[in-house]
C-alpha atoms as a PDB file:
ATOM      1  CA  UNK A   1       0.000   0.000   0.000  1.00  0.00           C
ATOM      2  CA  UNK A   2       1.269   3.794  -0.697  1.00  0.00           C
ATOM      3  CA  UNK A   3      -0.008   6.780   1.116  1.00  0.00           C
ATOM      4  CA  UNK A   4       0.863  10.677   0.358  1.00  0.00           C
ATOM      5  CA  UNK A   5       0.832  13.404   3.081  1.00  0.00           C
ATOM      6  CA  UNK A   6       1.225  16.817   3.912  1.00  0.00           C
ATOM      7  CA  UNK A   7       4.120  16.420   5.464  1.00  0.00           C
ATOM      8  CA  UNK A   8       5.779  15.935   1.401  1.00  0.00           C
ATOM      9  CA  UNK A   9       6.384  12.143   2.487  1.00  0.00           C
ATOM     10  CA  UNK A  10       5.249   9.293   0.555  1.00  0.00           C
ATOM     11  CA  UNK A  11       5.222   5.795   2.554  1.00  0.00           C
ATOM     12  CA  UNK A  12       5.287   2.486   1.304  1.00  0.00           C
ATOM     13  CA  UNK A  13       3.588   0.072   3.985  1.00  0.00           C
ATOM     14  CA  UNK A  14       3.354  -3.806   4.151  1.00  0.00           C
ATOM     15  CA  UNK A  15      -0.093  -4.520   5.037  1.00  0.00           C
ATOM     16  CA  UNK A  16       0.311  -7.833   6.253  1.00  0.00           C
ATOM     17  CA  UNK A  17       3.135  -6.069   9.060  1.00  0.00           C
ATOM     18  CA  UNK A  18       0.767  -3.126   9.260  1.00  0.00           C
ATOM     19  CA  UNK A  19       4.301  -0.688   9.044  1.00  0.00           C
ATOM     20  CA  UNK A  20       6.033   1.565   6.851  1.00  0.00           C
ATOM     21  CA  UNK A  21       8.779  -0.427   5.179  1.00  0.00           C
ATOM     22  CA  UNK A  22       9.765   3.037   2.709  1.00  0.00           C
ATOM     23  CA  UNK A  23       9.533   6.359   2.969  1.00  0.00           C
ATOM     24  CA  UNK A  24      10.140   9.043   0.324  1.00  0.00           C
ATOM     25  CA  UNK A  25      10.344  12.544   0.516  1.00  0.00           C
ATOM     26  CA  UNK A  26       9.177  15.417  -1.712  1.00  0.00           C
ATOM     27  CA  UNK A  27       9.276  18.993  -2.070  1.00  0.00           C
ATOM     28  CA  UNK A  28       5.383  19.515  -1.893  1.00  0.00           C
ATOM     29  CA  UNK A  29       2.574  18.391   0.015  1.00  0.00           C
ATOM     30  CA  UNK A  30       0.981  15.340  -1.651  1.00  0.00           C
ATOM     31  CA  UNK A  31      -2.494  14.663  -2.650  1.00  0.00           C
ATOM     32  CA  UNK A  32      -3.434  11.573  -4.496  1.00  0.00           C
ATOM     33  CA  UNK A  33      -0.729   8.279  -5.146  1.00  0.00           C
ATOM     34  CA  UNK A  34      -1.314   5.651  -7.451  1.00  0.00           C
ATOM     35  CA  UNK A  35       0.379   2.626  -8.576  1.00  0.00           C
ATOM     36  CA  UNK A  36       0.923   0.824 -11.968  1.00  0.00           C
ATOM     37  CA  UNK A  37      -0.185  -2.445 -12.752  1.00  0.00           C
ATOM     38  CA  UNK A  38       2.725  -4.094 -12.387  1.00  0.00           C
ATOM     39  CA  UNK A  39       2.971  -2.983  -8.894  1.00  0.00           C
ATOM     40  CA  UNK A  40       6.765  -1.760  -8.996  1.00  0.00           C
ATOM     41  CA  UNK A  41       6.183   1.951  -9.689  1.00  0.00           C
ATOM     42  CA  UNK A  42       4.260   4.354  -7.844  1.00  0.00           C
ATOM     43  CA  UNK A  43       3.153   7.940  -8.832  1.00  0.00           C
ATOM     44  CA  UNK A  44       2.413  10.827  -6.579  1.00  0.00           C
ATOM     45  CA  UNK A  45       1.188  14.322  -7.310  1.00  0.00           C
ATOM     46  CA  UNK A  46       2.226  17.066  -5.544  1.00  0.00           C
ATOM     47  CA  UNK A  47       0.557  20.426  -4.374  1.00  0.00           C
ATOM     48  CA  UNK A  48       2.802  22.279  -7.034  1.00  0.00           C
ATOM     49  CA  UNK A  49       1.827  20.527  -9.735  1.00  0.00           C
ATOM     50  CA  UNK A  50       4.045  18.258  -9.840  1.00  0.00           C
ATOM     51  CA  UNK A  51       4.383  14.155 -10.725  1.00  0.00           C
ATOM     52  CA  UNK A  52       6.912  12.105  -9.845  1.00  0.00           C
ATOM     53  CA  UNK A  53       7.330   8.603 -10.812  1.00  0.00           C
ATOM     54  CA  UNK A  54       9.045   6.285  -8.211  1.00  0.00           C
ATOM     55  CA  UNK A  55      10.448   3.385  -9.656  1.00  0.00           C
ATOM     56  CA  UNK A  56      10.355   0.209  -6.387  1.00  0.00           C
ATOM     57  CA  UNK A  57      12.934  -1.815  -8.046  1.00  0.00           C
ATOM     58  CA  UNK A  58      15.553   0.568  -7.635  1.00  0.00           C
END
């Protein structure tokens, strides 16, 4: 699972260990994630109109 925040981070969680196994940080507040089909990227948008990709295999 991915979540955004205000606080510009973007976490990664495991759901089956209910904790944050990544976090990455942004320079904007972030509003809506979403992930590919695949499941190895995830994109965020960001208050200043920005979208960054974030590749998970890296």
């Amino acid at each position: 699972m991915a979540s955004g925040s205000l606080d510009k981070c973007m976490n990664i969680w495991s759901v089956k260990e209910a904790k944050i196994v990544k976090t990455y940080n942004g320079d904007g507040c972030i509003f809506e994630v979403c992930w590919n089909k695949e499941g190895n990227k995830v994109a965020a948008c960001f208050a200043n109109k920005k979208v960054c990709v974030y590749d998970l295999r890296l």
